[in-house]
PDB file of N, CA and C in Angstrom:
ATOM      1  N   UNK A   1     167.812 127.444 203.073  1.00  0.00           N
ATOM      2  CA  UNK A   1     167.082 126.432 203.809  1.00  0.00           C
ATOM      3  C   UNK A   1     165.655 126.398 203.268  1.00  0.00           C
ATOM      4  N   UNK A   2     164.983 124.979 202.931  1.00  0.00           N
ATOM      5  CA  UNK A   2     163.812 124.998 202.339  1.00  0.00           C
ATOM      6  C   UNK A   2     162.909 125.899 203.361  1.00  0.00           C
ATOM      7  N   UNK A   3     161.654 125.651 202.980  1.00  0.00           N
ATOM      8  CA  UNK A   3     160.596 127.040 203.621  1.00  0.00           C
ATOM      9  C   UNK A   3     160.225 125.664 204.839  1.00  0.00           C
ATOM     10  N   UNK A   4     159.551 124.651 204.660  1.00  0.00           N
ATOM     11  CA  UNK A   4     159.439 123.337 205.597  1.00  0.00           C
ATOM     12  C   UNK A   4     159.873 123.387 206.742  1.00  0.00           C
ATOM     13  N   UNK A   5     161.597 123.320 206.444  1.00  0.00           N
ATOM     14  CA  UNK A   5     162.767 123.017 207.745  1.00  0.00           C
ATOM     15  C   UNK A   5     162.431 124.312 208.168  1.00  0.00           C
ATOM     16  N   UNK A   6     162.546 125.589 207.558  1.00  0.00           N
ATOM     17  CA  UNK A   6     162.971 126.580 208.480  1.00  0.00           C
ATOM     18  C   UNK A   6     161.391 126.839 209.248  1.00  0.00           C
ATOM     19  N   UNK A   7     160.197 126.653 209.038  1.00  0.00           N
ATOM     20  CA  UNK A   7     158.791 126.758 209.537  1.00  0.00           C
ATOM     21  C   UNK A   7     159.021 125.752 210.655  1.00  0.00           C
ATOM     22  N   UNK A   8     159.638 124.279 210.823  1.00  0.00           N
ATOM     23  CA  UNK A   8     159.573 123.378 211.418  1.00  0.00           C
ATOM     24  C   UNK A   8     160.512 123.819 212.742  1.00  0.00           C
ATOM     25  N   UNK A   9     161.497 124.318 212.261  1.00  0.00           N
ATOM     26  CA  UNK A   9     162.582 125.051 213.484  1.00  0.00           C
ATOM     27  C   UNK A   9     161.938 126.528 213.987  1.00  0.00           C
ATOM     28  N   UNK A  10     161.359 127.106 213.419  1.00  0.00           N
ATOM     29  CA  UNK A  10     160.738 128.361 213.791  1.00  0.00           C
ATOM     30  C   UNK A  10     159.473 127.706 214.825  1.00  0.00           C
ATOM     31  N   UNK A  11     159.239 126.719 214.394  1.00  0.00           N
ATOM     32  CA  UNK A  11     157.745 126.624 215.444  1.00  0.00           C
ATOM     33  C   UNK A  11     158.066 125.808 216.833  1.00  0.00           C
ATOM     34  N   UNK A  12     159.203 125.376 216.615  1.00  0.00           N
ATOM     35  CA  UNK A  12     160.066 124.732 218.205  1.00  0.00           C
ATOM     36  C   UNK A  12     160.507 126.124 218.959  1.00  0.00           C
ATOM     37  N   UNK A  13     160.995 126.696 218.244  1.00  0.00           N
ATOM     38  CA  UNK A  13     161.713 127.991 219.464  1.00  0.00           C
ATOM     39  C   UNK A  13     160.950 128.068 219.443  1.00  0.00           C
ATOM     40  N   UNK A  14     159.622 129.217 218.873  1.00  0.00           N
ATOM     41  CA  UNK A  14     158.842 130.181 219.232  1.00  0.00           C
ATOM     42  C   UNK A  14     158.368 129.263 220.553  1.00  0.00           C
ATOM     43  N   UNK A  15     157.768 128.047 220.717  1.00  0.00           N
ATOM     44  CA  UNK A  15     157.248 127.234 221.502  1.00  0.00           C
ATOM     45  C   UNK A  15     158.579 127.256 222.514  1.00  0.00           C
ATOM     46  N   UNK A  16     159.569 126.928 222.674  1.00  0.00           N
ATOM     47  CA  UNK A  16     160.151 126.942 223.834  1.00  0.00           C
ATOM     48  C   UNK A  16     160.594 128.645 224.296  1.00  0.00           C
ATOM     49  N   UNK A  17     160.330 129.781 223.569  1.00  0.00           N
ATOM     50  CA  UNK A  17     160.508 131.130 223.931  1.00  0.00           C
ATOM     51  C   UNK A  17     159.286 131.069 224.592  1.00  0.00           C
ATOM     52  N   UNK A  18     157.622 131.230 224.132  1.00  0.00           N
ATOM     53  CA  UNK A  18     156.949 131.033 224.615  1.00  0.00           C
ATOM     54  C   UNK A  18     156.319 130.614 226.443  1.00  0.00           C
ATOM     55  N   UNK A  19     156.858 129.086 226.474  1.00  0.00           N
ATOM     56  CA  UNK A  19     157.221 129.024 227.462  1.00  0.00           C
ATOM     57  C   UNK A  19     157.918 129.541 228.605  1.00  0.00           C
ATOM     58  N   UNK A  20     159.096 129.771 228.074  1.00  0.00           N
ATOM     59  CA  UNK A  20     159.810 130.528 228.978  1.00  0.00           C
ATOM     60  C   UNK A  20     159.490 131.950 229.511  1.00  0.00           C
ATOM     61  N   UNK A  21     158.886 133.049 228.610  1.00  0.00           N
ATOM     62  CA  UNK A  21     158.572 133.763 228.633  1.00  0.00           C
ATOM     63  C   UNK A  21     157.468 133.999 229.592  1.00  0.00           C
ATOM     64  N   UNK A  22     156.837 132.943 229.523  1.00  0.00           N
ATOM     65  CA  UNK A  22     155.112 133.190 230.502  1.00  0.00           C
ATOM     66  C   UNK A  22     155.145 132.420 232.014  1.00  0.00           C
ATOM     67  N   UNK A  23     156.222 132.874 232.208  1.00  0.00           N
ATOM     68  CA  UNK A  23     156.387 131.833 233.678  1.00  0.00           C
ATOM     69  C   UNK A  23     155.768 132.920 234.549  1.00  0.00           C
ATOM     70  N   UNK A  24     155.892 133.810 234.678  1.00  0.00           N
ATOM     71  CA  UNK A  24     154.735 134.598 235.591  1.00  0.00           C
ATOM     72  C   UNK A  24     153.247 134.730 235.779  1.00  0.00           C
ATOM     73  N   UNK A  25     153.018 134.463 234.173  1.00  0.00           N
ATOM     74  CA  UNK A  25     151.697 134.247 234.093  1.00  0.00           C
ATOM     75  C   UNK A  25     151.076 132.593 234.478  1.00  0.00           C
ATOM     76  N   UNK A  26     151.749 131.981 234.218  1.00  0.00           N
ATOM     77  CA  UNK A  26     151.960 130.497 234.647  1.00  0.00           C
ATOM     78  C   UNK A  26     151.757 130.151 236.281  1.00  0.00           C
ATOM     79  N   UNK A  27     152.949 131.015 237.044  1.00  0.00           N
ATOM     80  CA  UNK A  27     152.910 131.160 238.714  1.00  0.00           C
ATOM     81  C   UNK A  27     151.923 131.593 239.030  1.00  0.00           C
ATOM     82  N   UNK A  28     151.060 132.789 238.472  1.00  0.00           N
ATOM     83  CA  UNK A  28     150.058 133.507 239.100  1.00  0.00           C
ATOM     84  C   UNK A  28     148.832 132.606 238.947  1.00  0.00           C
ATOM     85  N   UNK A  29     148.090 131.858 237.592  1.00  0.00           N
ATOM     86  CA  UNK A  29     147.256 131.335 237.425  1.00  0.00           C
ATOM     87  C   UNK A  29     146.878 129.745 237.196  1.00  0.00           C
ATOM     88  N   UNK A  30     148.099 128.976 237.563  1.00  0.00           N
ATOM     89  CA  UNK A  30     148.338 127.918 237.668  1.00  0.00           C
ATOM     90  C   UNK A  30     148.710 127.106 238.588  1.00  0.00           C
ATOM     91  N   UNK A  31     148.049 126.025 239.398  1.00  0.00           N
ATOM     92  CA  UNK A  31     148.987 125.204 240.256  1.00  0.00           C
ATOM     93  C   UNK A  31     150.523 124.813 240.520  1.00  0.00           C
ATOM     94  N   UNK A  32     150.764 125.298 241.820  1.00  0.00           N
ATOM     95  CA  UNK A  32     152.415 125.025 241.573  1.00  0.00           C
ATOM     96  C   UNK A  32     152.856 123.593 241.315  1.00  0.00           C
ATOM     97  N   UNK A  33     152.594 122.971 241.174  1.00  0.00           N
ATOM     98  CA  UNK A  33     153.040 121.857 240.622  1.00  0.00           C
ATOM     99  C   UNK A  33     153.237 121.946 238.727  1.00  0.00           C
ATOM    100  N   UNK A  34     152.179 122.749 238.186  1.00  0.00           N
ATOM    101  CA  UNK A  34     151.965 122.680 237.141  1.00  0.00           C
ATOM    102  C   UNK A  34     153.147 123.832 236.253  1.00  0.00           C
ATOM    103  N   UNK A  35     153.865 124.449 237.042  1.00  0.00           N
ATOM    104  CA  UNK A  35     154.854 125.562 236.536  1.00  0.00           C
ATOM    105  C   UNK A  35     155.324 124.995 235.814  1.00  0.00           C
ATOM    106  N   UNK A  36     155.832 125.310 234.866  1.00  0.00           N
ATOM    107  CA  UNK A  36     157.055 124.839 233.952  1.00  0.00           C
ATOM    108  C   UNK A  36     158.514 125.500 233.922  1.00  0.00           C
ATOM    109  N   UNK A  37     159.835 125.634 234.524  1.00  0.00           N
ATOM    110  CA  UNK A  37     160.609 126.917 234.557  1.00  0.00           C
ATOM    111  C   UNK A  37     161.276 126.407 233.676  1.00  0.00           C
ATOM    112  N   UNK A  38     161.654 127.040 232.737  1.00  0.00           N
ATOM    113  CA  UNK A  38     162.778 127.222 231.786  1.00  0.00           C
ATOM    114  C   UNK A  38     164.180 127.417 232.577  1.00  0.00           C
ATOM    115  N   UNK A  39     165.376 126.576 232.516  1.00  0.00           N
ATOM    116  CA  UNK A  39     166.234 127.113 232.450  1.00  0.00           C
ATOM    117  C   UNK A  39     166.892 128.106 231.798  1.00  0.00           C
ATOM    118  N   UNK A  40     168.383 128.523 232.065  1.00  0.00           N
ATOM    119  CA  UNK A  40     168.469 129.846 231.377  1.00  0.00           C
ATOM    120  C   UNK A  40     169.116 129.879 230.233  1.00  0.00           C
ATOM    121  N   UNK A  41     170.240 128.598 229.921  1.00  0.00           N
ATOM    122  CA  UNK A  41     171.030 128.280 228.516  1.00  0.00           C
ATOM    123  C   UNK A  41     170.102 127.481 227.729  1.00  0.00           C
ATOM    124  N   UNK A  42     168.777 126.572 227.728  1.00  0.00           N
ATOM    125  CA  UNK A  42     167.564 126.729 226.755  1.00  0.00           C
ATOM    126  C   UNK A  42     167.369 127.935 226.450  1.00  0.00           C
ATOM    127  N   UNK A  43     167.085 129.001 226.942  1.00  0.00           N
ATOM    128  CA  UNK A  43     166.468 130.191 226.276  1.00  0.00           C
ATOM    129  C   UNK A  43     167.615 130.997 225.641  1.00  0.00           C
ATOM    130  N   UNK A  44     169.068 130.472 226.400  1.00  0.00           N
ATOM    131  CA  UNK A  44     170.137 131.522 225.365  1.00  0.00           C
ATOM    132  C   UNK A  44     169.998 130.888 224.297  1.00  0.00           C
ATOM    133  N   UNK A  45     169.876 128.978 224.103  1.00  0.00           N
ATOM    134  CA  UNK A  45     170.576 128.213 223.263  1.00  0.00           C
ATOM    135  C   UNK A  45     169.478 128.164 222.464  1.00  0.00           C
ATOM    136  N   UNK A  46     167.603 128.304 222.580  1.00  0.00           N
ATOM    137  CA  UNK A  46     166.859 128.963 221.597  1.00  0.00           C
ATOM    138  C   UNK A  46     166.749 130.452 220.774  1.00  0.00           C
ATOM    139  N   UNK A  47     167.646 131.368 221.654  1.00  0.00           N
ATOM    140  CA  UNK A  47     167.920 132.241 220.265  1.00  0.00           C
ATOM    141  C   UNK A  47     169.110 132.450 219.889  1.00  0.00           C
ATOM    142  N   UNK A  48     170.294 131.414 220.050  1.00  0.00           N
ATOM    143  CA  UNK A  48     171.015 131.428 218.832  1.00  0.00           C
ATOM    144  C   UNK A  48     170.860 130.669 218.276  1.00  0.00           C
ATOM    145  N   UNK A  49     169.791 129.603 218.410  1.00  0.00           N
ATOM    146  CA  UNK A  49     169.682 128.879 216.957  1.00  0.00           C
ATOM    147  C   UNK A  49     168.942 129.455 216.559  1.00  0.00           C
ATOM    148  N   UNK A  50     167.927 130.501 217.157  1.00  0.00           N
ATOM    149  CA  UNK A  50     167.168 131.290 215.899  1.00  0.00           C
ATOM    150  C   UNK A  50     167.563 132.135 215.238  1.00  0.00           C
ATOM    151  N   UNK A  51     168.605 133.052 215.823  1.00  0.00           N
ATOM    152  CA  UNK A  51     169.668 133.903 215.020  1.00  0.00           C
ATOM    153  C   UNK A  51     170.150 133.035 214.009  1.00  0.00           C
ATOM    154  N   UNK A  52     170.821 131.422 214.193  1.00  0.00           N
ATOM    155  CA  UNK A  52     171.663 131.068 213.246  1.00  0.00           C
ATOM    156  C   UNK A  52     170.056 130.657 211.947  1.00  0.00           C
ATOM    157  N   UNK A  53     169.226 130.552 212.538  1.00  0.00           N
ATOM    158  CA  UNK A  53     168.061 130.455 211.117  1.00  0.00           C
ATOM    159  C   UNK A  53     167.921 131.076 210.383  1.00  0.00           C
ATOM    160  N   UNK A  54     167.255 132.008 210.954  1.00  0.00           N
ATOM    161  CA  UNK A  54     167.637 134.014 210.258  1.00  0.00           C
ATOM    162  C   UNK A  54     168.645 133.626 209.366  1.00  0.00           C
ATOM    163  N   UNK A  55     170.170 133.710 210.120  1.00  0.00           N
ATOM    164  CA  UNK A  55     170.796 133.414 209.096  1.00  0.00           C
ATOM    165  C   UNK A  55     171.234 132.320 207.795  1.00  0.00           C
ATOM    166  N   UNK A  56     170.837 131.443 208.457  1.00  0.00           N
ATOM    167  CA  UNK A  56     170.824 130.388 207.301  1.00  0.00           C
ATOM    168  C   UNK A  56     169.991 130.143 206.032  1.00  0.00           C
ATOM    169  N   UNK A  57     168.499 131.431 206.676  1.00  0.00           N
ATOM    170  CA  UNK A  57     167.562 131.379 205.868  1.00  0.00           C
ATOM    171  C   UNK A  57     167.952 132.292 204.966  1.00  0.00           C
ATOM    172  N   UNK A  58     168.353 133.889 205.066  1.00  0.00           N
ATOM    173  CA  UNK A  58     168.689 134.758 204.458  1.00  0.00           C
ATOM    174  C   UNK A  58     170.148 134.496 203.485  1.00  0.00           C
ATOM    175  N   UNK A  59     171.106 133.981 204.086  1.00  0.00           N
ATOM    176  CA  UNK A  59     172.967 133.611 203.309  1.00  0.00           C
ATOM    177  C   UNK A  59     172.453 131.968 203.429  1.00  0.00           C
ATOM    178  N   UNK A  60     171.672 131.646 201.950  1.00  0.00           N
ATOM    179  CA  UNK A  60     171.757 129.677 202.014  1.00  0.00           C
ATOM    180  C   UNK A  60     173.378 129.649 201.982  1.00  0.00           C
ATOM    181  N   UNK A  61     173.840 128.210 202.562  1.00  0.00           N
ATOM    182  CA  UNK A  61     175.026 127.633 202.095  1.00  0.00           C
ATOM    183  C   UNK A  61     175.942 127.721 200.518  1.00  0.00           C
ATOM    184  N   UNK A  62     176.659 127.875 200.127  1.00  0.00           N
ATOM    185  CA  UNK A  62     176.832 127.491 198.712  1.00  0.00           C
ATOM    186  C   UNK A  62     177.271 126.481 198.487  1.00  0.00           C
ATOM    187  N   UNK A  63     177.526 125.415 199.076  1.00  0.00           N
ATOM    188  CA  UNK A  63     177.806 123.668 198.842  1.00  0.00           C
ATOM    189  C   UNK A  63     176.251 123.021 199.128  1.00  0.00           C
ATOM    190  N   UNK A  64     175.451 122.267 197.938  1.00  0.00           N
ATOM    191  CA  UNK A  64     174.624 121.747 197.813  1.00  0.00           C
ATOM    192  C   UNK A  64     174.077 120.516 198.981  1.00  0.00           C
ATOM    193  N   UNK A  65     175.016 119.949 198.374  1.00  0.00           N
ATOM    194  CA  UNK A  65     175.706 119.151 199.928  1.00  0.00           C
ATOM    195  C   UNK A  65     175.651 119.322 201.458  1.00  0.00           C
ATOM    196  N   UNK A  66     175.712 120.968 201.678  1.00  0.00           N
ATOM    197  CA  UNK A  66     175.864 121.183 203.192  1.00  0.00           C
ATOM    198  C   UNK A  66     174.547 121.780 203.665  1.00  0.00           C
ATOM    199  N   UNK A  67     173.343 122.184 202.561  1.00  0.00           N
ATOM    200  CA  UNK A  67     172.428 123.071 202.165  1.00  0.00           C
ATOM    201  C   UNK A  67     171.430 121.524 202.830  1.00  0.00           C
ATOM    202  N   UNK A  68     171.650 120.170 202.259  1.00  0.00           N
ATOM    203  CA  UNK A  68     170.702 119.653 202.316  1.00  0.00           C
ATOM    204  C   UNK A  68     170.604 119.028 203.770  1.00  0.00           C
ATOM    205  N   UNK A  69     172.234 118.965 204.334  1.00  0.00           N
ATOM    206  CA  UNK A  69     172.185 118.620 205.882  1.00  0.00           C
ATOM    207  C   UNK A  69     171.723 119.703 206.905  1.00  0.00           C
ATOM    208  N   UNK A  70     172.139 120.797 206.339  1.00  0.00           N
ATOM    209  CA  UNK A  70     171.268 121.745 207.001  1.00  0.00           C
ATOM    210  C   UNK A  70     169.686 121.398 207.178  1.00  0.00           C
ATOM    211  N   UNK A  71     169.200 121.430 205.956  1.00  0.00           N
ATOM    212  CA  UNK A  71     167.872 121.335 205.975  1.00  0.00           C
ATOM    213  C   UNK A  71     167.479 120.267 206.814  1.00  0.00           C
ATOM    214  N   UNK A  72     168.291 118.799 207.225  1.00  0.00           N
ATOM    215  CA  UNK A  72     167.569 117.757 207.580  1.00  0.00           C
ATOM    216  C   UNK A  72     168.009 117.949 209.139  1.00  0.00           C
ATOM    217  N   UNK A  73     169.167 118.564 209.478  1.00  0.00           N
ATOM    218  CA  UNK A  73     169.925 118.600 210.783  1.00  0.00           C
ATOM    219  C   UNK A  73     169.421 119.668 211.960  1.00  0.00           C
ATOM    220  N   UNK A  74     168.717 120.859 211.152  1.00  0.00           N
ATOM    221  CA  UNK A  74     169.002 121.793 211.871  1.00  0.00           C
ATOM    222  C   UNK A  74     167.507 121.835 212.048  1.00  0.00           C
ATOM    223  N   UNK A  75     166.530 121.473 211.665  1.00  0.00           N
ATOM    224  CA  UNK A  75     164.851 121.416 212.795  1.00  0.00           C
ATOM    225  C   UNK A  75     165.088 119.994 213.818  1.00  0.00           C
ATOM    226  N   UNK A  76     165.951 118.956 213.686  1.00  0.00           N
ATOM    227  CA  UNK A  76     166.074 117.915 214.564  1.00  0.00           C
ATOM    228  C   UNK A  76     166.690 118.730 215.784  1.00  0.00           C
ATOM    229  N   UNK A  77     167.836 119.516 215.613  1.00  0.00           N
ATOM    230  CA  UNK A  77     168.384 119.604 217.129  1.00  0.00           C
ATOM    231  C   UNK A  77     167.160 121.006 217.720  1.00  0.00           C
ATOM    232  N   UNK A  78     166.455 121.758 216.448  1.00  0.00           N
ATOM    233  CA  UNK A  78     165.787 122.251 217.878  1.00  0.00           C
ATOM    234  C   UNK A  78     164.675 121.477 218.237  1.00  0.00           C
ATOM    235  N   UNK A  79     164.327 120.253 217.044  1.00  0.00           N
ATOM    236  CA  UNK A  79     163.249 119.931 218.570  1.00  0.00           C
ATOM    237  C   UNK A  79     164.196 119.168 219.320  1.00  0.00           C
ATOM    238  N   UNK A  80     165.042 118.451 219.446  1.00  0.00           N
ATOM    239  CA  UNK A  80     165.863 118.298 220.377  1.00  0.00           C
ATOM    240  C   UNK A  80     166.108 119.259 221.858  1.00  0.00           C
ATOM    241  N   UNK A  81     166.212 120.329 221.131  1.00  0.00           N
ATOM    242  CA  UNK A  81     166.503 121.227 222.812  1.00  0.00           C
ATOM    243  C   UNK A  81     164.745 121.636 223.098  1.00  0.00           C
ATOM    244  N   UNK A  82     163.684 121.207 222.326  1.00  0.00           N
ATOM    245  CA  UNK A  82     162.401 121.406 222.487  1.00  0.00           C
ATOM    246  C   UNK A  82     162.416 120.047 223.718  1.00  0.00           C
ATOM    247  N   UNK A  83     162.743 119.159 223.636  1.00  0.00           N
ATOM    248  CA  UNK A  83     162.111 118.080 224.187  1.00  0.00           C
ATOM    249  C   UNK A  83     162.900 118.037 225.526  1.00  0.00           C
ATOM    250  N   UNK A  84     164.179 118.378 225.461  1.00  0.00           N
ATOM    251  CA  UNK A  84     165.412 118.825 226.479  1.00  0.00           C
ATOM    252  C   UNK A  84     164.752 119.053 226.933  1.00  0.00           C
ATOM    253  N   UNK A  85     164.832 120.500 226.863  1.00  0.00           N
ATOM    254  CA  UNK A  85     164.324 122.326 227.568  1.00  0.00           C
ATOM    255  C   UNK A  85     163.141 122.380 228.369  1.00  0.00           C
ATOM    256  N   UNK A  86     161.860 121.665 227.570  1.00  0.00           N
ATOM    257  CA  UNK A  86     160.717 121.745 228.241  1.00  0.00           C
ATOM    258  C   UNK A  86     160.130 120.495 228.899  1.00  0.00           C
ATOM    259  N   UNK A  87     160.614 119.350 228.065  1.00  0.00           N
ATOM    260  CA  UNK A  87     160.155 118.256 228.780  1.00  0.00           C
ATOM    261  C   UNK A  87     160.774 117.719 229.568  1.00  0.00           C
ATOM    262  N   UNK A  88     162.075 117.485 229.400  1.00  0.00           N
ATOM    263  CA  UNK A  88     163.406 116.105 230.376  1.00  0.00           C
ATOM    264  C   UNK A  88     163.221 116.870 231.299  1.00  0.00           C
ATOM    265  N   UNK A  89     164.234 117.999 231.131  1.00  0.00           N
ATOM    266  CA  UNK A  89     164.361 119.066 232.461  1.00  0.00           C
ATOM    267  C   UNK A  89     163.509 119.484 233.279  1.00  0.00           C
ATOM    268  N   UNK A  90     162.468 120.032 233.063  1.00  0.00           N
ATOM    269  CA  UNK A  90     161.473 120.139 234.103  1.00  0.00           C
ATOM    270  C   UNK A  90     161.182 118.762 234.672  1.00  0.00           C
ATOM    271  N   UNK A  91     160.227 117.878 234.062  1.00  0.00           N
ATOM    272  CA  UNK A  91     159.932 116.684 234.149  1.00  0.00           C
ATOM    273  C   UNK A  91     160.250 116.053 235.583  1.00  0.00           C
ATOM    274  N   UNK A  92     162.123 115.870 235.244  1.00  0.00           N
ATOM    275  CA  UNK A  92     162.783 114.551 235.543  1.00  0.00           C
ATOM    276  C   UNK A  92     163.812 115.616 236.542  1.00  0.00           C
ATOM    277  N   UNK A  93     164.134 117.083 236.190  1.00  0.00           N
ATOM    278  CA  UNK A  93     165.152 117.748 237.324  1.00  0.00           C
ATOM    279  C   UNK A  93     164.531 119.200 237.264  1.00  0.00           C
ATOM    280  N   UNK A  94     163.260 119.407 238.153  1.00  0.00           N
ATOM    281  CA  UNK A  94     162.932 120.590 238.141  1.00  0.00           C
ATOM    282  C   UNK A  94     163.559 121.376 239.037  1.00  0.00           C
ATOM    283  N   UNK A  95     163.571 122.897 238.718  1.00  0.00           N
ATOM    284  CA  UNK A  95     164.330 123.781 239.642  1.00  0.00           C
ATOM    285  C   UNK A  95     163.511 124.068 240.609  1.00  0.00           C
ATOM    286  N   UNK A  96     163.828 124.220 241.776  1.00  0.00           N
ATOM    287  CA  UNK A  96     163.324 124.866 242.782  1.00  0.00           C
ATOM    288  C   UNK A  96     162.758 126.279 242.620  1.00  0.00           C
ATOM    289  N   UNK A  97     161.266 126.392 242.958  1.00  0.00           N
ATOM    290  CA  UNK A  97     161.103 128.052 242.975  1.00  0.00           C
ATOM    291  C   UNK A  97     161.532 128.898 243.559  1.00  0.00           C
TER     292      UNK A  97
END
């Protein structure tokens, strides 16, 4: 996977781990309105696509072909579950504290 895609998908998780991660610090020093909660299959479904980066970054594809859809496919769906995870969901169906 070029260095680009995989920087471009690395900087969506870290940002939706991030999030998720600081919800205490968030509750304690922030307006409750302003919480953000992560659900819990965003944060499974941000680290196995970061596991599958890791791996995609370390074993490239060997079909040229599948190397380059990777590269174009696989930073779209995480900002995809970036925009999911942190924006729709809270947004539009927040969880109850």
């Amino acid at each position: 996977m070029p260095l680009a895609a995989a920087m471009n998908s690395l900087g969506s998780l870290a940002f939706i781990l991030l999030v998720a991660h600081t919800t205490a610090y968030q509750e304690a020093n922030w307006p409750a309105g302003r919480v953000v909660h992560v659900r819990d299959w965003v944060v499974h479904a941000a680290y196995a696509f970061g596991a599958a980066l890791l791996w995609l970054t370390l074993v490239p594809a060997r079909d040229a072909r599948r190397r380059v859809l990777l590269a174009i496919w696989f930073p779209r769906a995480c900002w995809a579950l970036l925009l999911v995870g942190i924006v729709v969901l809270p947004m539009f169906f927040p969880l109850e504290p």
